[in-house]
N, C-alpha and C. Protein backbone atom coordinates (compact mmCIF):
# COMPACT_ATOMS: atom_id res chain seq x y z
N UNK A 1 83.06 20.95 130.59
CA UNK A 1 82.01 20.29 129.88
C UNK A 1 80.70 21.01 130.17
N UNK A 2 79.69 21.20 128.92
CA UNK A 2 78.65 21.66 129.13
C UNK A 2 77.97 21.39 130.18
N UNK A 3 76.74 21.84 130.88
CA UNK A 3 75.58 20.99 131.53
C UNK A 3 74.16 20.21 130.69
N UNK A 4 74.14 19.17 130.78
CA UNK A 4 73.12 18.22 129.92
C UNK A 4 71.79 19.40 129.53
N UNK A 5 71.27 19.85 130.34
CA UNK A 5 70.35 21.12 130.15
C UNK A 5 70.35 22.05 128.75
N UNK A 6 71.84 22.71 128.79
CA UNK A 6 72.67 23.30 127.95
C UNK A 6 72.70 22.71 127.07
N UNK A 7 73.07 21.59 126.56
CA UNK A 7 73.24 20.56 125.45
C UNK A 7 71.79 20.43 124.49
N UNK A 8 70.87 20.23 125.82
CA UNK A 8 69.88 19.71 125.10
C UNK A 8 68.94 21.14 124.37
N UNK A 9 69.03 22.54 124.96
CA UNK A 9 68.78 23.53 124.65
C UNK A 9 69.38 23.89 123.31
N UNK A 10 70.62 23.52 123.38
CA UNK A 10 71.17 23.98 122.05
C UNK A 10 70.50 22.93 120.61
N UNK A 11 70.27 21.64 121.03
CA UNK A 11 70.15 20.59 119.94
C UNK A 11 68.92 21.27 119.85
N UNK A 12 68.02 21.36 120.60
CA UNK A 12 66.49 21.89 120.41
C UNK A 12 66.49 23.34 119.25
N UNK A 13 67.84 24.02 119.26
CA UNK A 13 67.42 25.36 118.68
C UNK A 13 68.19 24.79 117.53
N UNK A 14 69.25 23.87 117.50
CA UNK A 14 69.42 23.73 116.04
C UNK A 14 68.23 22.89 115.41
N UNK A 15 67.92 21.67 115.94
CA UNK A 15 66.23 21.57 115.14
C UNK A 15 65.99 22.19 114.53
N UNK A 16 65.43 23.09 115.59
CA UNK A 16 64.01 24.40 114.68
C UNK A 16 65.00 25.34 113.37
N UNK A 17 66.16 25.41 113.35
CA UNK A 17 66.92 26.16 112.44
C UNK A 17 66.73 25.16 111.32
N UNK A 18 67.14 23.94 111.41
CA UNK A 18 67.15 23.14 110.51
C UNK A 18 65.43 23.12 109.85
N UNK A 19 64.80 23.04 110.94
CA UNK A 19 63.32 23.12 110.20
C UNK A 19 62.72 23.82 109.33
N UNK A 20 63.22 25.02 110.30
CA UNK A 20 62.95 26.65 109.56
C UNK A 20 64.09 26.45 107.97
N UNK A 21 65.18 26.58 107.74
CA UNK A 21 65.28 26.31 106.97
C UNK A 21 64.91 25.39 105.61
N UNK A 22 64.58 24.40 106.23
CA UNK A 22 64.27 23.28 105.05
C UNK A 22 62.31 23.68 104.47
N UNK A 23 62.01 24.29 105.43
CA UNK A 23 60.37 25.08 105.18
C UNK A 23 60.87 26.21 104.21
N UNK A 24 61.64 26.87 104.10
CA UNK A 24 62.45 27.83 103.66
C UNK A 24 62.54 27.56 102.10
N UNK A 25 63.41 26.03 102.29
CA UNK A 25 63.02 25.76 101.31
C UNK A 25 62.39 25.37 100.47
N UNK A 26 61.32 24.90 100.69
CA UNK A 26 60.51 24.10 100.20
C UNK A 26 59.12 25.56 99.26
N UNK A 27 58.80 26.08 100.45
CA UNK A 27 58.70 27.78 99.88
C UNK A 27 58.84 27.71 98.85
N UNK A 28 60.50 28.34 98.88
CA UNK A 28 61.37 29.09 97.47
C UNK A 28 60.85 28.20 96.42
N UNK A 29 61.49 26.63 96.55
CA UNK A 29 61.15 26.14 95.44
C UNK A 29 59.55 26.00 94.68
N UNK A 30 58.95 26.24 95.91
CA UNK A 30 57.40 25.96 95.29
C UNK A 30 57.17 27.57 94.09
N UNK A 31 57.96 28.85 94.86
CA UNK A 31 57.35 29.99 94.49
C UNK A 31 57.91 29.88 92.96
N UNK A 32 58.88 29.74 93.06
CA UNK A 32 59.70 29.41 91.56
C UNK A 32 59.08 28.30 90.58
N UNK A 33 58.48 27.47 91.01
CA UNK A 33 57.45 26.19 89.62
C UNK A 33 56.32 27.29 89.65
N UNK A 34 56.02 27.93 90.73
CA UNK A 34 54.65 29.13 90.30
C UNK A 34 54.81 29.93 89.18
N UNK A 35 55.99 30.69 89.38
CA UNK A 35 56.39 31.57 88.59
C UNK A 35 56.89 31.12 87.16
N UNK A 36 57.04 29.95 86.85
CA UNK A 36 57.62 29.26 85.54
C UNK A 36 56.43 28.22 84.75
N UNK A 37 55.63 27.68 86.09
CA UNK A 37 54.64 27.26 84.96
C UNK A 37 53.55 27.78 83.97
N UNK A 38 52.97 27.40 83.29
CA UNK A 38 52.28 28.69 82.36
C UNK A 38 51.44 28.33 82.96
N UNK A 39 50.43 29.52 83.19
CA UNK A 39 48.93 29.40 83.37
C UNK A 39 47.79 29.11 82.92
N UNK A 40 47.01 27.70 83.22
CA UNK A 40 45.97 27.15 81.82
C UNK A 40 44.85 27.98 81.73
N UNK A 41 44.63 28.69 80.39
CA UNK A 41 43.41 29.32 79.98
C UNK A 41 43.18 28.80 79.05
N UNK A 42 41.60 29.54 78.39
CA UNK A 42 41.09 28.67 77.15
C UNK A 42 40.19 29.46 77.08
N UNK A 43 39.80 29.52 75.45
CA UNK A 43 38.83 30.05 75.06
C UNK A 43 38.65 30.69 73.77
N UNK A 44 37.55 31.22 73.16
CA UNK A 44 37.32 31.76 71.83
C UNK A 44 36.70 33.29 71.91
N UNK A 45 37.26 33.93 70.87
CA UNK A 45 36.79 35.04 70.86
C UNK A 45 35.26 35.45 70.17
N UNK A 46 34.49 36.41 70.05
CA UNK A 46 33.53 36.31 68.64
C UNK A 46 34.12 36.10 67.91
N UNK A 47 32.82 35.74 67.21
CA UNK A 47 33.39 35.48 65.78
C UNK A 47 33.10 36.78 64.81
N UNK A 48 34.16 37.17 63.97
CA UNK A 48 33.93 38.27 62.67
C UNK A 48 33.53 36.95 61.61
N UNK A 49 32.37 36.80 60.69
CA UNK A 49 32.11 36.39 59.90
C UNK A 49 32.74 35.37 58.88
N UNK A 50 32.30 34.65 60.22
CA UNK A 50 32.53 33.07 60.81
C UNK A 50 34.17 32.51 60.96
N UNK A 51 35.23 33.78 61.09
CA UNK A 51 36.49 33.54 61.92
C UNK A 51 36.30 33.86 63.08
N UNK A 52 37.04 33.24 63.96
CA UNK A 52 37.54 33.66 65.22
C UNK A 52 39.04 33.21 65.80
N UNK A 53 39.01 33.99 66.68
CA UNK A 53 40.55 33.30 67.54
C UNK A 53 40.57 32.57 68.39
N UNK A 54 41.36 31.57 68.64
CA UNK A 54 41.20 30.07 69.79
C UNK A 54 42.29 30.28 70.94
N UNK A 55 42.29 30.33 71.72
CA UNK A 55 43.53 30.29 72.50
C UNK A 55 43.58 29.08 73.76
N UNK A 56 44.44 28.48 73.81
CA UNK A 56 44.48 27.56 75.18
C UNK A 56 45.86 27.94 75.32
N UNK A 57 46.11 27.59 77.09
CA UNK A 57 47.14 27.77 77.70
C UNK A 57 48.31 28.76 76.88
N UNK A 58 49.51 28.33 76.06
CA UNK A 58 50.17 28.98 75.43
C UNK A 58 49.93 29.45 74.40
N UNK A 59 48.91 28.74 73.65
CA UNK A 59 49.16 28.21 72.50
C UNK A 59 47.57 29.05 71.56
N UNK A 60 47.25 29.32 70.56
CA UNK A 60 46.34 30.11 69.69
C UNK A 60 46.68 30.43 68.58
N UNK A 61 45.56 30.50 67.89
CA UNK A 61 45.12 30.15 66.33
C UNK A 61 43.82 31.10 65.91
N UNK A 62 43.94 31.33 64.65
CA UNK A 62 43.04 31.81 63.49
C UNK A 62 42.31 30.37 63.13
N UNK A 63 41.00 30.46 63.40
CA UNK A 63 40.59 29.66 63.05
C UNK A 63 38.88 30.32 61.66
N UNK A 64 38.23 29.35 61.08
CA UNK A 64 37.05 29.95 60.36
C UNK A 64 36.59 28.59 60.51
N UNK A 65 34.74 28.75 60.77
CA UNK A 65 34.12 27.51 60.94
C UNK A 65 33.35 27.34 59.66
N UNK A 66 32.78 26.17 58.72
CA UNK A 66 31.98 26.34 57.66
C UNK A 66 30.61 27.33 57.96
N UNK A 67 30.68 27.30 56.53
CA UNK A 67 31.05 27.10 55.21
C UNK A 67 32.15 28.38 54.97
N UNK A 68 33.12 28.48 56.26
CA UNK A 68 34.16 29.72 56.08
C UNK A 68 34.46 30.68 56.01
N UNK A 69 35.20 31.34 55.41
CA UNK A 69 35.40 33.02 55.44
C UNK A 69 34.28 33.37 54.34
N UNK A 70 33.61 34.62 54.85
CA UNK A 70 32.06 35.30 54.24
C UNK A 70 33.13 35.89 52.99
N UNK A 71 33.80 37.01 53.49
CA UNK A 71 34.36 37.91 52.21
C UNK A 71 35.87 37.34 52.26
N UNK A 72 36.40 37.30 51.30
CA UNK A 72 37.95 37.52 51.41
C UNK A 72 38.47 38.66 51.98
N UNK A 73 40.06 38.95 52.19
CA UNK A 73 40.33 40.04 52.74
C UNK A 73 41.17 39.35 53.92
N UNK A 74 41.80 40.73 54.93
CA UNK A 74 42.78 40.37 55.97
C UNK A 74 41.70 39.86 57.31
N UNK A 75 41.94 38.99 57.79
CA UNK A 75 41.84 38.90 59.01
C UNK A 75 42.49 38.89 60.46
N UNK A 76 42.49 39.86 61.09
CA UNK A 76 44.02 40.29 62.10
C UNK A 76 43.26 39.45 63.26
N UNK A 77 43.87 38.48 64.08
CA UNK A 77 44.07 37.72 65.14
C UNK A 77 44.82 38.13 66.42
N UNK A 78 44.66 38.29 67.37
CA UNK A 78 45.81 38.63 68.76
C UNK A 78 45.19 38.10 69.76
N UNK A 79 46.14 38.05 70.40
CA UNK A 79 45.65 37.49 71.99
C UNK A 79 46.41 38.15 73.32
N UNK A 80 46.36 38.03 74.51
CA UNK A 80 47.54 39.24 75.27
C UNK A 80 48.29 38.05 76.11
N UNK A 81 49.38 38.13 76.24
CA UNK A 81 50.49 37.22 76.59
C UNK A 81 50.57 37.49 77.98
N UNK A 82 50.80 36.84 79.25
CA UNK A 82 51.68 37.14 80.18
C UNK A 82 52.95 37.25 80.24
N UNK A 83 53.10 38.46 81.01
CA UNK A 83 54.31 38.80 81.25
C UNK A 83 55.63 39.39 79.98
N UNK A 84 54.51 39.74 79.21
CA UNK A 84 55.31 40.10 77.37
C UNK A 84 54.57 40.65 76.88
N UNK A 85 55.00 41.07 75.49
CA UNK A 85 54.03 41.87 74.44
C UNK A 85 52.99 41.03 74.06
N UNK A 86 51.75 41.46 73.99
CA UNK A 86 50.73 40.56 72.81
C UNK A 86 51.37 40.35 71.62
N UNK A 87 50.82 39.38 71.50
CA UNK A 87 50.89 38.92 70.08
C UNK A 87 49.73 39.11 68.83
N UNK A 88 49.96 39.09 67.79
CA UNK A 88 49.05 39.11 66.25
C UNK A 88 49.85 38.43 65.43
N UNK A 89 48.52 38.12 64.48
CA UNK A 89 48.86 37.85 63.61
C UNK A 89 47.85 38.41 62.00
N UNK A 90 47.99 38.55 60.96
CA UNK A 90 47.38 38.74 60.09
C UNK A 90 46.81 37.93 58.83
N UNK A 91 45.98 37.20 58.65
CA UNK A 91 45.77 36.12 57.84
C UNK A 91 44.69 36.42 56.60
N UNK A 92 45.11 36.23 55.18
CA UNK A 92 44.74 37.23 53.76
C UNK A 92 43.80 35.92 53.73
N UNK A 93 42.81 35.73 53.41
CA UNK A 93 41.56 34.55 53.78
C UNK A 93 41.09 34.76 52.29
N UNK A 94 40.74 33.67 51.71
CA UNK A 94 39.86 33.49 50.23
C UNK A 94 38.37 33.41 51.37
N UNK A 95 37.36 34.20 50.10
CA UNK A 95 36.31 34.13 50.59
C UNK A 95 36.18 32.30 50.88
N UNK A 96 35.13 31.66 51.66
CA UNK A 96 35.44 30.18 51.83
C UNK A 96 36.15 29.18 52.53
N UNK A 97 37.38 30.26 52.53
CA UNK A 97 38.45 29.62 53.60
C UNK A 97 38.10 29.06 55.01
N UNK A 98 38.54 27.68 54.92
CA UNK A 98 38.30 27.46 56.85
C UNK A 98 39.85 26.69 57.24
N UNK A 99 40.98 27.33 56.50
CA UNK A 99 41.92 26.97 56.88
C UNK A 99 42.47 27.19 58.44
N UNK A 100 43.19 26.28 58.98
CA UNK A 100 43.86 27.00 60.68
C UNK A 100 44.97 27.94 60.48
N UNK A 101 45.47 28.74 60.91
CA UNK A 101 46.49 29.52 61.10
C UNK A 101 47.30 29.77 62.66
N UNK A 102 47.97 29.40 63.27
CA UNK A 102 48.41 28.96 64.48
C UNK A 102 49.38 30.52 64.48
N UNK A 103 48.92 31.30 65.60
CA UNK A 103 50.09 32.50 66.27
C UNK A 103 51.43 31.76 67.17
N UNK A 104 52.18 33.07 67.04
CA UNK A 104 53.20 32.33 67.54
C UNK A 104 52.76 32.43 69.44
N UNK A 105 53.20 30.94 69.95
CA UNK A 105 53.14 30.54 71.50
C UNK A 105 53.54 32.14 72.05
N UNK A 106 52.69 32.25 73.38
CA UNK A 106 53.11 32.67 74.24
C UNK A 106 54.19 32.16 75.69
N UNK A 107 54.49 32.64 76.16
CA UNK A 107 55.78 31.96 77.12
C UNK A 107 55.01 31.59 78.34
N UNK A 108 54.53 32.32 78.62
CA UNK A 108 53.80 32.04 80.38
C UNK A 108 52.04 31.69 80.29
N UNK A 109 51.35 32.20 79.16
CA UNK A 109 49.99 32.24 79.33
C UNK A 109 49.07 33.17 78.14
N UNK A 110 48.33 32.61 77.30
CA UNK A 110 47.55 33.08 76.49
C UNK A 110 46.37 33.20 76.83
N UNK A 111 45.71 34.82 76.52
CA UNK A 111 44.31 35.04 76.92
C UNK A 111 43.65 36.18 75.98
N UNK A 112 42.19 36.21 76.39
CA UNK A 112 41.87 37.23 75.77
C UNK A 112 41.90 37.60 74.33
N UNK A 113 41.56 36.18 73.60
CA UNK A 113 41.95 36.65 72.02
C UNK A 113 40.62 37.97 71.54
N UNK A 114 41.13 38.08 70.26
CA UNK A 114 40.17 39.10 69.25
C UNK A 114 40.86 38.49 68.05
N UNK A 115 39.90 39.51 67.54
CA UNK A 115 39.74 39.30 66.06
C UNK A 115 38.99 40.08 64.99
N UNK A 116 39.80 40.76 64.24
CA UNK A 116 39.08 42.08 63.12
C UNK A 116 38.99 41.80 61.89
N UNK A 117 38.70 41.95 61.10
CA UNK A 117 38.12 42.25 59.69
C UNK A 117 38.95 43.39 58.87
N UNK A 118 39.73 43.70 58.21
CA UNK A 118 40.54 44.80 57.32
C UNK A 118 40.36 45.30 56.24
C-alpha cells in the first residue's frame, strides 16, 4: 500500500492536470467563437454624386440620397471582405434614382466600401 504522503501528492498532480486541461479548454473554445464570429464594422463611403456605399458588419448596399442619382449611368459599389475576395457590385442608375441595391453578404466582416462613376 502506498504512503498517505504519496497518495496525496499524486491527487494534488491529478488536480492541476484536470485544471490545466479544462483551462485548455475553455481557451480552444473561446479561440474558435473568435475566429467564427463576424466582426462589427460600419460605415459609408464618399459619396460620387449623391451615391454611396453602406456597409455594416456583413452586410452592404448601393445606396443614393435625394433628390438621387445626378447623371444616369453605371455605378460600381465594393467593399473588402475578411478573410475572402472583395466583393462589387454594378448598379445602371436613372438619372434621379434613390433606389437601394444590397451586395452580396460577406462571411466574416465588411469594410472599407467605395464607390465609382462609369
Amino acid at each position: 500500500m502506498g504512503s498517505p504522503a504519496r497518495s496525496m501528492q499524486d491527487f494534488r498532480l491529478g488536480k492541476r492536470v484536470a485544471q490545466a486541461a479544462a483551462l485548455g479548454m475553455l481557451v480552444a473554445g473561446t479561440a474558435g467563437m473568435m475566429a467564427t464570429t463576424p466582426a462589427f464594422a460600419a460605415g459609408t463611403s464618399t459619396k460620387v454624386f449623391n451615391c454611396y456605399t453602406q456597409w455594416w458588419n456583413t452586410a452592404w448596399a448601393q445606396k443614393c440620397d435625394a433628390p438621387g442619382a445626378k447623371y444616369a449611368g453605371a455605378y460600381v459599389s465594393g467593399v473588402e471582405c475578411s478573410a475572402q475576395p472583395d466583393k462589387d457590385i454594378t448598379v445602371g442608375r436613372a438619372q434621379g434614382s434613390t433606389s437601394t441595391s444590397n451586395g452580396t453578404d460577406c462571411t466574416f466582416g465588411a469594410n472599407n466600401g467605395w464607390i465609382t462613376y462609369i
